[in-house]
PDB file of N, CA and C in Angstrom:
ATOM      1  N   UNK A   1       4.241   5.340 -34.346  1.00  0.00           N
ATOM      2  CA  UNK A   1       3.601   6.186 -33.362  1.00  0.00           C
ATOM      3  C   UNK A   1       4.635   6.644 -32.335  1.00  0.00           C
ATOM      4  N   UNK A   2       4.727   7.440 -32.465  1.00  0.00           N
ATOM      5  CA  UNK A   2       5.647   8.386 -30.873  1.00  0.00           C
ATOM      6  C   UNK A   2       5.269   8.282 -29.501  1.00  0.00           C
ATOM      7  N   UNK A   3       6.397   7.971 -28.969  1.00  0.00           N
ATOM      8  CA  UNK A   3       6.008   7.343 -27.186  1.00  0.00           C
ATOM      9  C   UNK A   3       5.525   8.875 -26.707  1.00  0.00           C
ATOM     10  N   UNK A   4       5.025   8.669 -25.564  1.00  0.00           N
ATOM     11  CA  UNK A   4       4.755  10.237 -24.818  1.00  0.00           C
ATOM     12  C   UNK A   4       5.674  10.352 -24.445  1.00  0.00           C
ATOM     13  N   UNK A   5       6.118  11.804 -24.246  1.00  0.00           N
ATOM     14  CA  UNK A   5       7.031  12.439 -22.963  1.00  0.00           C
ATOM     15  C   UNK A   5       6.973  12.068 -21.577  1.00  0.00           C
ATOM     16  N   UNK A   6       5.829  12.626 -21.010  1.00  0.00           N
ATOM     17  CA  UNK A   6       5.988  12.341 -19.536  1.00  0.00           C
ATOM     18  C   UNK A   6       3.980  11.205 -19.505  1.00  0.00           C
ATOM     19  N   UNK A   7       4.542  10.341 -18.446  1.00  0.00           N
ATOM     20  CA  UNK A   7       3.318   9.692 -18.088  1.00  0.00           C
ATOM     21  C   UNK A   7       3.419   9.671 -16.439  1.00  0.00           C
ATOM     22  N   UNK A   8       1.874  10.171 -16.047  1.00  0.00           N
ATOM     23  CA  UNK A   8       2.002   9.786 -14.676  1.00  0.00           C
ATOM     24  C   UNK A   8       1.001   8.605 -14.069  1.00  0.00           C
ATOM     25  N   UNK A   9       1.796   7.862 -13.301  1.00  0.00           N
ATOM     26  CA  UNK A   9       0.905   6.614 -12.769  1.00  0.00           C
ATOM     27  C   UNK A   9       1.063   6.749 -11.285  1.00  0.00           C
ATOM     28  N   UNK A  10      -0.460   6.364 -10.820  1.00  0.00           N
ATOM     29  CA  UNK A  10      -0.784   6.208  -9.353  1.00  0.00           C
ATOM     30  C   UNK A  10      -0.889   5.003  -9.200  1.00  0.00           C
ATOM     31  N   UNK A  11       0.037   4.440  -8.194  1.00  0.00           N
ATOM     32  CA  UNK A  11      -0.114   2.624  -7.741  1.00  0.00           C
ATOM     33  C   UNK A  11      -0.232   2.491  -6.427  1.00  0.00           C
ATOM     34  N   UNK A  12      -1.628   2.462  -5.942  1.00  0.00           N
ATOM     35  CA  UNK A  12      -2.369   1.236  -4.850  1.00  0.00           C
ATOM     36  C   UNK A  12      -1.914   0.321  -4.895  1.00  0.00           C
ATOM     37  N   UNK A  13      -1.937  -0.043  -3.103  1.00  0.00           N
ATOM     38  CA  UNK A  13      -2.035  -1.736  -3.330  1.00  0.00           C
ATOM     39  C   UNK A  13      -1.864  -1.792  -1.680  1.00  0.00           C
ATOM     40  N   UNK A  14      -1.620  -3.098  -1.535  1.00  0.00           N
ATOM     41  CA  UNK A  14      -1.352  -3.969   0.043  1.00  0.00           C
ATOM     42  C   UNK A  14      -0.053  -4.736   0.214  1.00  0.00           C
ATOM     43  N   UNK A  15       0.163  -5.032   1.420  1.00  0.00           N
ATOM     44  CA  UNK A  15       1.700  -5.423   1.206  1.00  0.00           C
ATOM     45  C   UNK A  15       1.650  -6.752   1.574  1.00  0.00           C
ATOM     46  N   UNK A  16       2.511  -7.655   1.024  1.00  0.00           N
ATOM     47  CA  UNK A  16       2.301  -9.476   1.946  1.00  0.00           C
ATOM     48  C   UNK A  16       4.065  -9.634   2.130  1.00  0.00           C
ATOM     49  N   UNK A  17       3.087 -10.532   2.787  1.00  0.00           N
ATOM     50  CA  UNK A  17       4.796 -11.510   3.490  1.00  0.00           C
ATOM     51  C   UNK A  17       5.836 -11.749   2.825  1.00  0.00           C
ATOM     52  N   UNK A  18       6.080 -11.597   1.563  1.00  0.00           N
ATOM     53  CA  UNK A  18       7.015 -11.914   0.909  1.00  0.00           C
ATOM     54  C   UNK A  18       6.879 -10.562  -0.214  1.00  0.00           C
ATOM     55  N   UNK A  19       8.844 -10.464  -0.126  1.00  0.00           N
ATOM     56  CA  UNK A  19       9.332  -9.334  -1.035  1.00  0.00           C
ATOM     57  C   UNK A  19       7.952  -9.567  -2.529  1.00  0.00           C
ATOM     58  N   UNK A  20       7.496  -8.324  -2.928  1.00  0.00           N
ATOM     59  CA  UNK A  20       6.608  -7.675  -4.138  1.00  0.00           C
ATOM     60  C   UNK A  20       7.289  -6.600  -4.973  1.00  0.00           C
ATOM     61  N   UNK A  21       6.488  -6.695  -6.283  1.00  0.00           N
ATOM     62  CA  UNK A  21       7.468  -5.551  -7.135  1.00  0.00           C
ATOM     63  C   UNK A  21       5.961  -5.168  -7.513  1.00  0.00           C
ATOM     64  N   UNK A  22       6.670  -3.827  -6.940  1.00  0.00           N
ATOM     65  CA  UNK A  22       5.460  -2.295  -7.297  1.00  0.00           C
ATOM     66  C   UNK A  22       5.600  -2.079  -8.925  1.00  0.00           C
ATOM     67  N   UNK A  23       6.743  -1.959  -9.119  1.00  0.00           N
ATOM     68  CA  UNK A  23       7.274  -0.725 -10.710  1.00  0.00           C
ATOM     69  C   UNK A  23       8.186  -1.562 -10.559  1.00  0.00           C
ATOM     70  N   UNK A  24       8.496  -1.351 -11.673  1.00  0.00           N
ATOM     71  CA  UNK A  24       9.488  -1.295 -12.791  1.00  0.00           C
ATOM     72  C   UNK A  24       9.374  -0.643 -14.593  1.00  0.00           C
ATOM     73  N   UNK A  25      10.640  -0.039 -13.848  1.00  0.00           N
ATOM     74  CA  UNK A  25      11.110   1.292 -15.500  1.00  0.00           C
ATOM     75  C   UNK A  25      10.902   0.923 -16.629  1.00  0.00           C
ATOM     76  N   UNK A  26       9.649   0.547 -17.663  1.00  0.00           N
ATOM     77  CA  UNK A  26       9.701   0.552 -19.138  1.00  0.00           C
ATOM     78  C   UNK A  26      10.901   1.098 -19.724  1.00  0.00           C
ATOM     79  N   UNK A  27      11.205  -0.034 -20.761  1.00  0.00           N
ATOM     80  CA  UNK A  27      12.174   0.292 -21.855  1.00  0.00           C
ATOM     81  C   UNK A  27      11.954   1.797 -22.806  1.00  0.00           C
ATOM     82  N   UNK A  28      12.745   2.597 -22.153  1.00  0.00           N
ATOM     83  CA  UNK A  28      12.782   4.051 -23.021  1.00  0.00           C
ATOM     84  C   UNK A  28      12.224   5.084 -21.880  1.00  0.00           C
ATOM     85  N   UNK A  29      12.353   4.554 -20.792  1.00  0.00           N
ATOM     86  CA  UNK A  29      11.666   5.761 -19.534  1.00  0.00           C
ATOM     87  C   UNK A  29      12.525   5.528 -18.369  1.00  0.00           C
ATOM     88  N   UNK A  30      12.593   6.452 -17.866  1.00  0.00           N
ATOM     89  CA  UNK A  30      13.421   7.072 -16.194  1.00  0.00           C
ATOM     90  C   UNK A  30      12.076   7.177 -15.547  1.00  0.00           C
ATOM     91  N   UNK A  31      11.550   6.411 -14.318  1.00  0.00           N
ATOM     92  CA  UNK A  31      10.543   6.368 -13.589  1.00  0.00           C
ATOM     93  C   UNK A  31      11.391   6.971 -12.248  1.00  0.00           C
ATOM     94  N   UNK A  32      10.943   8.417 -12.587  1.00  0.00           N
ATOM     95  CA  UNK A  32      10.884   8.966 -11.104  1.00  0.00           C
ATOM     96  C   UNK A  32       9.961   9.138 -10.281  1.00  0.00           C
ATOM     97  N   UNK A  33      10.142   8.368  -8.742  1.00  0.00           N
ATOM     98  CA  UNK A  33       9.588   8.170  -7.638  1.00  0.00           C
ATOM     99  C   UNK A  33       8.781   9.365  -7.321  1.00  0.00           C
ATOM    100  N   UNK A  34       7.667   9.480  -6.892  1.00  0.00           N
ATOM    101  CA  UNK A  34       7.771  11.050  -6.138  1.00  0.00           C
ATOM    102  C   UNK A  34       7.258  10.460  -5.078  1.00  0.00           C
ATOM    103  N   UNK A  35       6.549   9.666  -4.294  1.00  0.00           N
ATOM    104  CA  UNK A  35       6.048   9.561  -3.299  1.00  0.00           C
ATOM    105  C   UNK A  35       5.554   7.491  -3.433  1.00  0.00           C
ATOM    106  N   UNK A  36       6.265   7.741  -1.941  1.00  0.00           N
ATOM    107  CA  UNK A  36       5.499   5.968  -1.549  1.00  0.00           C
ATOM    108  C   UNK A  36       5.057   5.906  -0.029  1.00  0.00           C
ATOM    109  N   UNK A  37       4.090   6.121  -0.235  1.00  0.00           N
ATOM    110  CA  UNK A  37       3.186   6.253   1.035  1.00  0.00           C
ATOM    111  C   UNK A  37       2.827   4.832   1.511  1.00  0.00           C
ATOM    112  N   UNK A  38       3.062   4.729   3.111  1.00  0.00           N
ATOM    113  CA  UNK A  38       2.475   3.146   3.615  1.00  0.00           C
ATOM    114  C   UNK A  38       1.490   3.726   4.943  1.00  0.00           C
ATOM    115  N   UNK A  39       0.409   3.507   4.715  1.00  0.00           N
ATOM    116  CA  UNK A  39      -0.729   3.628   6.027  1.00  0.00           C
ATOM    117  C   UNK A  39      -0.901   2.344   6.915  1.00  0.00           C
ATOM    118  N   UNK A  40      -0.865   2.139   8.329  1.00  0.00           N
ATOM    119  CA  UNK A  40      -0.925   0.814   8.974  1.00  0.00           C
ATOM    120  C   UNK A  40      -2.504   1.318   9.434  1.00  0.00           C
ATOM    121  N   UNK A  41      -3.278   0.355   8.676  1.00  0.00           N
ATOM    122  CA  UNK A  41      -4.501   0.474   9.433  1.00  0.00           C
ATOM    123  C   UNK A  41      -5.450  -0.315  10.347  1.00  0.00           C
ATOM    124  N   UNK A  42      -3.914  -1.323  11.128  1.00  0.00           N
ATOM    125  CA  UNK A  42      -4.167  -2.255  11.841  1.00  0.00           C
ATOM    126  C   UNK A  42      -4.363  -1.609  13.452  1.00  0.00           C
ATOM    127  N   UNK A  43      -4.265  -2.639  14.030  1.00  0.00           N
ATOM    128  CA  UNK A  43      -4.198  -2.438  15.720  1.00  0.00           C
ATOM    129  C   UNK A  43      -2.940  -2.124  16.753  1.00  0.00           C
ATOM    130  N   UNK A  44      -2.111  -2.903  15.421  1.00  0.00           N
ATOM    131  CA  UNK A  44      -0.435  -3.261  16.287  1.00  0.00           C
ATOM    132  C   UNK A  44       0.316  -2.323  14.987  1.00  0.00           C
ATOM    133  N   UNK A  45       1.475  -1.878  15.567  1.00  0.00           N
ATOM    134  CA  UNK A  45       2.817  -1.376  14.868  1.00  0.00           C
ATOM    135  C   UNK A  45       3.475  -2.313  14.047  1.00  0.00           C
ATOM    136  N   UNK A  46       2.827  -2.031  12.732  1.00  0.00           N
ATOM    137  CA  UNK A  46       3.622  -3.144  11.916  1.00  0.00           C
ATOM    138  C   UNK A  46       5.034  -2.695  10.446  1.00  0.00           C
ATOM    139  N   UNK A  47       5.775  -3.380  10.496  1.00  0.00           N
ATOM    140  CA  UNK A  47       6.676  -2.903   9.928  1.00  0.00           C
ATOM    141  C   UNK A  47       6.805  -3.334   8.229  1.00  0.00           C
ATOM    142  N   UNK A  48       7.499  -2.155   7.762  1.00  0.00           N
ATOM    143  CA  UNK A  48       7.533  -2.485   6.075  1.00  0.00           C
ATOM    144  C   UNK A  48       8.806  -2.254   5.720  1.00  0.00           C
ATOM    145  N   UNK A  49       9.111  -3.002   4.315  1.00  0.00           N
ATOM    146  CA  UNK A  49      10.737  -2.678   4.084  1.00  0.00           C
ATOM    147  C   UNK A  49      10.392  -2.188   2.335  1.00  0.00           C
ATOM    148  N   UNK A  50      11.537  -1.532   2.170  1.00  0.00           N
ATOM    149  CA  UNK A  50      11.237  -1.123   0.490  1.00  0.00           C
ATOM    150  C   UNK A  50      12.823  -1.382  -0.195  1.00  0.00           C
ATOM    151  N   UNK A  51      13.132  -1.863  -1.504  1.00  0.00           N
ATOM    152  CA  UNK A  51      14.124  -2.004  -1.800  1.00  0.00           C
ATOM    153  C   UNK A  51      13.893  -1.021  -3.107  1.00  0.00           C
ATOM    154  N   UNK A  52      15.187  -1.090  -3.819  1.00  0.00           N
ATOM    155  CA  UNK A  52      15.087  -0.579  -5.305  1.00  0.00           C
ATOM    156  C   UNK A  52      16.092  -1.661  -5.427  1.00  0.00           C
ATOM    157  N   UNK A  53      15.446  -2.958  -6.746  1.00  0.00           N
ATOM    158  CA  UNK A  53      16.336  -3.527  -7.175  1.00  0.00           C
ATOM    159  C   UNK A  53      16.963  -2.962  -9.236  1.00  0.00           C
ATOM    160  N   UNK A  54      18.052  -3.667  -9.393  1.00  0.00           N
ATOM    161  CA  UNK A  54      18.872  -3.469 -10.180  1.00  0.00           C
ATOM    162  C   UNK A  54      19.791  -4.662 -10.680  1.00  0.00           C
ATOM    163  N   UNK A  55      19.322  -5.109 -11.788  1.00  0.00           N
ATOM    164  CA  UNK A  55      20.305  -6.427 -12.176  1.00  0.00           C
ATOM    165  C   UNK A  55      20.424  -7.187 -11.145  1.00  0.00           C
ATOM    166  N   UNK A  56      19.143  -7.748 -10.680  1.00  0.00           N
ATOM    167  CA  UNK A  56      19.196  -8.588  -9.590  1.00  0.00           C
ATOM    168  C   UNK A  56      19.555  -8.343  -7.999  1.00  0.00           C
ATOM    169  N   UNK A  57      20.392  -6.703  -7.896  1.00  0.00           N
ATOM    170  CA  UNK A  57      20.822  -6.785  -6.826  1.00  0.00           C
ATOM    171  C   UNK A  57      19.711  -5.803  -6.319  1.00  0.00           C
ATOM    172  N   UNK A  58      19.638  -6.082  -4.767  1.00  0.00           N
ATOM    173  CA  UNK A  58      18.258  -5.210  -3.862  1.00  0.00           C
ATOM    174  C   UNK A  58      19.456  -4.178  -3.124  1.00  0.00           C
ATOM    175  N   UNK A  59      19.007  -3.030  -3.014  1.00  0.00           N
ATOM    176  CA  UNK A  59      19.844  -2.039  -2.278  1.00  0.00           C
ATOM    177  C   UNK A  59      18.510  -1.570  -1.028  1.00  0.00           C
ATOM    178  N   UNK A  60      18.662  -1.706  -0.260  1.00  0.00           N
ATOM    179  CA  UNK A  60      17.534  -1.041   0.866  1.00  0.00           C
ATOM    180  C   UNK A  60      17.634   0.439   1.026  1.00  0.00           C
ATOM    181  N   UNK A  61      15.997   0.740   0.865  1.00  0.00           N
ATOM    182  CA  UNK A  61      15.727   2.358   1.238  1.00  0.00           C
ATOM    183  C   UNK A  61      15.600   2.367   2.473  1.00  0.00           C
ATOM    184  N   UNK A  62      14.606   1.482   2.841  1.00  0.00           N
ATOM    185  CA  UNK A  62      13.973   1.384   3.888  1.00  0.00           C
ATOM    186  C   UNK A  62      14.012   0.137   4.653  1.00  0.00           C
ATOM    187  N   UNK A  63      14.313  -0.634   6.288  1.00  0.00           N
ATOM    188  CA  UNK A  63      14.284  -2.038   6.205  1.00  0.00           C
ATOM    189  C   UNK A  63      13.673  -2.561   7.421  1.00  0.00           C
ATOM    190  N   UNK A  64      12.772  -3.056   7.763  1.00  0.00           N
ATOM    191  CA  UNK A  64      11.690  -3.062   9.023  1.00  0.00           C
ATOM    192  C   UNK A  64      11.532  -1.921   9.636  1.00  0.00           C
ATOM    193  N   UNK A  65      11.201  -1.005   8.781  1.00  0.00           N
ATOM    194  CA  UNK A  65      10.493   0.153   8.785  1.00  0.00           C
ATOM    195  C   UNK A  65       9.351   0.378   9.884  1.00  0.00           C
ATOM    196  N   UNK A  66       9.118   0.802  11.433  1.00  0.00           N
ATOM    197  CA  UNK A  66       7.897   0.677  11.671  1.00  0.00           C
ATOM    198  C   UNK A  66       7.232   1.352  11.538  1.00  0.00           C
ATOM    199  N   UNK A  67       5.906   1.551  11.782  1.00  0.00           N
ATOM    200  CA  UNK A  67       4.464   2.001  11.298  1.00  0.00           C
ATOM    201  C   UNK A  67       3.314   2.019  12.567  1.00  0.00           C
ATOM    202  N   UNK A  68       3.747   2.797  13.502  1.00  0.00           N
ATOM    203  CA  UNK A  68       2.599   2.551  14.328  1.00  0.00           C
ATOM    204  C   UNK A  68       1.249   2.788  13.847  1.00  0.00           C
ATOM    205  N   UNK A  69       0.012   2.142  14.516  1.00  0.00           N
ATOM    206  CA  UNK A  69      -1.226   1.760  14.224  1.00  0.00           C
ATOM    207  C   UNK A  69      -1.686   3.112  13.645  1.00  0.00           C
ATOM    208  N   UNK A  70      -2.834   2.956  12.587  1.00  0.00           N
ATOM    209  CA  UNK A  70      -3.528   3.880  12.819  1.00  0.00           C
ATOM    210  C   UNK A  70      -2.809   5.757  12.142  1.00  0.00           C
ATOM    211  N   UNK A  71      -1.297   5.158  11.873  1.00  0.00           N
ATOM    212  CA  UNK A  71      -0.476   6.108  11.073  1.00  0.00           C
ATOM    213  C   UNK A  71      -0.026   6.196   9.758  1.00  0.00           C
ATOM    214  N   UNK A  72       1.143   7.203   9.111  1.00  0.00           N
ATOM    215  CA  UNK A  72       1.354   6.464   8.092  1.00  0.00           C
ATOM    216  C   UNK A  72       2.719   7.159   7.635  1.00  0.00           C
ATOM    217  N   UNK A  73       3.400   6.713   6.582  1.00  0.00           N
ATOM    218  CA  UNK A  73       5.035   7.177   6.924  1.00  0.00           C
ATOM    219  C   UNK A  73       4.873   7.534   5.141  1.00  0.00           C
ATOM    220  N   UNK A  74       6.125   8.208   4.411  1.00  0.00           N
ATOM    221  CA  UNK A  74       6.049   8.406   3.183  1.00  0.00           C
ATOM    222  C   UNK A  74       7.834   8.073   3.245  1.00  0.00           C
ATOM    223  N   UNK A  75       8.119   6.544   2.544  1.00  0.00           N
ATOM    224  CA  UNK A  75       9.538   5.989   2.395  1.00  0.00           C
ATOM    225  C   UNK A  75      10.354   6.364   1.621  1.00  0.00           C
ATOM    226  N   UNK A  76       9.854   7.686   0.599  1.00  0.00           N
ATOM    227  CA  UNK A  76      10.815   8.262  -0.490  1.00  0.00           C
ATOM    228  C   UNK A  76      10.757   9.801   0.189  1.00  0.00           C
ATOM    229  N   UNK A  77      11.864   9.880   0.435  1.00  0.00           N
ATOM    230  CA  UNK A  77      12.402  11.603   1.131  1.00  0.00           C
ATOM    231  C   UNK A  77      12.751  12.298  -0.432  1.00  0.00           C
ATOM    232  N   UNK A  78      12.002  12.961  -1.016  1.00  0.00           N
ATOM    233  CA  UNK A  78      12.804  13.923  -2.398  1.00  0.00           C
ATOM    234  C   UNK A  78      12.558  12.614  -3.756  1.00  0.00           C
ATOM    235  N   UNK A  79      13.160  12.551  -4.907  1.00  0.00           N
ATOM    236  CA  UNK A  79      12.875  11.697  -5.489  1.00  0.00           C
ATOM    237  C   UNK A  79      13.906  10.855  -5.444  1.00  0.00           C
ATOM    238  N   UNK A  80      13.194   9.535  -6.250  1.00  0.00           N
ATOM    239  CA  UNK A  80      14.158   8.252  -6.743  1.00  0.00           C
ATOM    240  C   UNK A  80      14.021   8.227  -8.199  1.00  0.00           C
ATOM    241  N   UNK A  81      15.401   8.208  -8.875  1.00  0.00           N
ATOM    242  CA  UNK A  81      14.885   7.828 -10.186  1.00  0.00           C
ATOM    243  C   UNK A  81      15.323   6.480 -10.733  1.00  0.00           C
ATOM    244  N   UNK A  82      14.318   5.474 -11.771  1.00  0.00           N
ATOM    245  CA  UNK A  82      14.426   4.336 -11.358  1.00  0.00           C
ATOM    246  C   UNK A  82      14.786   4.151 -13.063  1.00  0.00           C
ATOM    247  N   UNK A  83      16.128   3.732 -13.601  1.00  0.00           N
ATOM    248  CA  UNK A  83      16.261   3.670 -15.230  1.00  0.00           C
ATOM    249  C   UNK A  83      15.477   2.716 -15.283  1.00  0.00           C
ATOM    250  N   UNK A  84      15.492   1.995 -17.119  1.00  0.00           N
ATOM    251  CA  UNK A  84      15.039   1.629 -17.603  1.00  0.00           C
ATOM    252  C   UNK A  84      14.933   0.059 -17.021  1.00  0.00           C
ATOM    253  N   UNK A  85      14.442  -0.398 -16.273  1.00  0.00           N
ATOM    254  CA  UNK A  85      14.597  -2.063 -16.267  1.00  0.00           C
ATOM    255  C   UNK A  85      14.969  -2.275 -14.462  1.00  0.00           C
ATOM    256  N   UNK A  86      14.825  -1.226 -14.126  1.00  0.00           N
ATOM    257  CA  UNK A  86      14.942  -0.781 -12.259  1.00  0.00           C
ATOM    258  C   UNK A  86      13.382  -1.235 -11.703  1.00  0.00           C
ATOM    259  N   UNK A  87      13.422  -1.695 -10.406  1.00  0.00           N
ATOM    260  CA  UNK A  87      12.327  -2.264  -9.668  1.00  0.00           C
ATOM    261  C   UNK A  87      12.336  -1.436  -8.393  1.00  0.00           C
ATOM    262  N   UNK A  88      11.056  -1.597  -7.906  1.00  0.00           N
ATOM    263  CA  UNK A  88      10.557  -0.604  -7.364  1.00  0.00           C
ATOM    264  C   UNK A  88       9.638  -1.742  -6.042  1.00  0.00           C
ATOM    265  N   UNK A  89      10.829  -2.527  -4.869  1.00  0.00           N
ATOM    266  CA  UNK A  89      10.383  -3.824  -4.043  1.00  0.00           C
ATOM    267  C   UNK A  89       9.639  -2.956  -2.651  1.00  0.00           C
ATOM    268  N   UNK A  90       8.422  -4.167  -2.471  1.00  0.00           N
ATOM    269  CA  UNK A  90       7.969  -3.633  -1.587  1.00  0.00           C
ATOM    270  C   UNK A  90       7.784  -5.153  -0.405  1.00  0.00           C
ATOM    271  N   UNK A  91       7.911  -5.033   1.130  1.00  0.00           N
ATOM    272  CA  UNK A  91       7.712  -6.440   1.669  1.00  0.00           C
ATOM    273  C   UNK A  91       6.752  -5.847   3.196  1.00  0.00           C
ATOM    274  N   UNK A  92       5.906  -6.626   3.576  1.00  0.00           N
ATOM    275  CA  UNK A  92       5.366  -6.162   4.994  1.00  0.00           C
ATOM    276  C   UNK A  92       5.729  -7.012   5.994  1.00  0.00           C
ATOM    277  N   UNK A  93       5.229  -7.253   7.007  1.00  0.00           N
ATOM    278  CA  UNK A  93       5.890  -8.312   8.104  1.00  0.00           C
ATOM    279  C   UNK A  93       5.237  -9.694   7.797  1.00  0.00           C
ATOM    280  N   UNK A  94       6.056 -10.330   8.379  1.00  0.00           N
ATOM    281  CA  UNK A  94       5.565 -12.342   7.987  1.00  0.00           C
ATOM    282  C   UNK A  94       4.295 -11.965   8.707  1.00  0.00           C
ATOM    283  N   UNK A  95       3.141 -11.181   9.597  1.00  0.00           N
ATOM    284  CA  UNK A  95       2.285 -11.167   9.911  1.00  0.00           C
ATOM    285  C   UNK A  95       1.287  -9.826   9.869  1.00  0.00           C
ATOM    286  N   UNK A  96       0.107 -10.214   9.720  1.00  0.00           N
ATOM    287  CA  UNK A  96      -0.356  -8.300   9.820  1.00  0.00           C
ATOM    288  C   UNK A  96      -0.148  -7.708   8.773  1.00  0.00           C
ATOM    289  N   UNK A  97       0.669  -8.312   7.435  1.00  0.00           N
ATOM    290  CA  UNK A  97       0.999  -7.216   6.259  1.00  0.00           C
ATOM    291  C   UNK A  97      -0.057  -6.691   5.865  1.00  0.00           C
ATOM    292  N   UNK A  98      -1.474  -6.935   6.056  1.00  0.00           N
ATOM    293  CA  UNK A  98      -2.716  -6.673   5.008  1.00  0.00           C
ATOM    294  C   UNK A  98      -3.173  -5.563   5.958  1.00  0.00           C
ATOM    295  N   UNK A  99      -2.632  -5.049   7.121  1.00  0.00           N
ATOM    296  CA  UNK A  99      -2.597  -3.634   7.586  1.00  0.00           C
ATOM    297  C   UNK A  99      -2.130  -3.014   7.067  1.00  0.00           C
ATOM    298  N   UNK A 100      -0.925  -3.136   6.074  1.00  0.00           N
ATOM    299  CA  UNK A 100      -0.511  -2.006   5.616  1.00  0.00           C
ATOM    300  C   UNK A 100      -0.804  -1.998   4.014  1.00  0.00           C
ATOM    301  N   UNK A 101      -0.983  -0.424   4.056  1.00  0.00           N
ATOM    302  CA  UNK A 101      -1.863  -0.267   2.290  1.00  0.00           C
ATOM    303  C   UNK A 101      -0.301   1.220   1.761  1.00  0.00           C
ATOM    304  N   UNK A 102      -0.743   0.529   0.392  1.00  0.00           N
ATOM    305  CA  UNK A 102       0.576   1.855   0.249  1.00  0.00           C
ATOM    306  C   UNK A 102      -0.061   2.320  -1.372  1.00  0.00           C
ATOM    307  N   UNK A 103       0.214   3.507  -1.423  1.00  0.00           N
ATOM    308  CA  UNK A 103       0.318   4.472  -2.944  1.00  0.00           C
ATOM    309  C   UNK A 103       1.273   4.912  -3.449  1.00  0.00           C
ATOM    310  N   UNK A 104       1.697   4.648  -4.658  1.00  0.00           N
ATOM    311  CA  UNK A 104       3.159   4.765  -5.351  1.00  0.00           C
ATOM    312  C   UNK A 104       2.807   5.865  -6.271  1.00  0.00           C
ATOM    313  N   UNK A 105       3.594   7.231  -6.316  1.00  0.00           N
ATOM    314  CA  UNK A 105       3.066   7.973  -7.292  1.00  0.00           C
ATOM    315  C   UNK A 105       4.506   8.095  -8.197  1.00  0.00           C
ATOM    316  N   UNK A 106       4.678   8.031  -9.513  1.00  0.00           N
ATOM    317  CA  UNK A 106       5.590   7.684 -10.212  1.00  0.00           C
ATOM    318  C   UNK A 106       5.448   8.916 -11.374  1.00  0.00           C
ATOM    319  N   UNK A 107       6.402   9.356 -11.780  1.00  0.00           N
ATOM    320  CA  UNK A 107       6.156   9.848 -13.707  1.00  0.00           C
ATOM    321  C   UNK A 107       6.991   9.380 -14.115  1.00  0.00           C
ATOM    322  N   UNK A 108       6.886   8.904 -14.980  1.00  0.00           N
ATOM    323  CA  UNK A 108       7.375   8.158 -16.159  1.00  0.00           C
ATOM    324  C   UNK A 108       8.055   9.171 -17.490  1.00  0.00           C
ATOM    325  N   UNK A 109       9.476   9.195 -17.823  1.00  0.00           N
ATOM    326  CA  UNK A 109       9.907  10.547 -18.168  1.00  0.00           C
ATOM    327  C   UNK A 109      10.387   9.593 -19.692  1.00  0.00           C
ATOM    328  N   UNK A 110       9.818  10.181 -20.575  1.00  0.00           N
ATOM    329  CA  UNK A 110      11.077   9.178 -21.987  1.00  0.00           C
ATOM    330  C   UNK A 110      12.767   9.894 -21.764  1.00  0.00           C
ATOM    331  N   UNK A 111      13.323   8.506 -21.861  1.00  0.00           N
ATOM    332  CA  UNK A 111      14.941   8.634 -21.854  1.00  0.00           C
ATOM    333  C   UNK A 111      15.116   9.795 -23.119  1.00  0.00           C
TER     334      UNK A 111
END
C-alpha cells in the first residue's frame, strides 16, 4: 500500500510542569510546523517554553515565554520543518501550567 503524500494533523492539548512531546516526524515524512498556538486562560501571566529536539539534543524556540492572562501568542513565526525522528517539546511553568492550552497544526509531507 502507498504512504500518502501530504497529511494534515491538528494537535490540542494542555501544558504541565515538566518538558512534553507534542510531535514527532514519522519515518518517511518532513513534519512541517505551521502554527503552535498557546492561550493562557488563567488569572496570572504564565509562561511557556517550546524546544525542537534532535538526537537527544533540545535547541530552544521559545524559553519562559510569557503569556499574559486571558491572551494568546503563536511560538512558530513562518514554518519549522521537523525530519524524520525530530520532536516537537512543549513545557509550562512548575505552576498554573493547566492555564495554558495550545494547538499544533502540522502537515506531514512524504520524504
Amino acid at each position: 500500500m502507498a504512504l500518502k503524500l501530504n497529511i494534515y494533523r491538528t494537535i490540542p492539548g494542555v501544558t504541565t510542569a515538566s518538558a512534553a512531546t507534542i510531535y514527532t516526524a514519522p519515518t518517511g515524512y518532513t513534519g512541517v510546523v505551521l502554527l503552535v498556538n498557546v492561550a493562557n486562560i488563567g488569572t496570572t501571566t504564565r509562561t511557556v517554553s517550546l524546544f525542537h529536539r534532535r538526537s537527544g539534543t533540545d535547541t530552544s524556540i521559545a524559553e519562559g515565554f510569557p503569556i499574559p492572562k486571558n491572551d494568546a501568542v503563536n511560538l512558530v513565526d513562518g514554518k519549522l520543518f521537523l525530519q524524520t525522528g525530530d520532536s516537537l517539546i512543549i513545557q509550562g511553568p512548575s505552576s498554573g501550567f493547566a492555564d495554558l492550552e495550545y494547538v499544533v497544526s502540522i502537515l506531514e509531507t512524504l520524504n
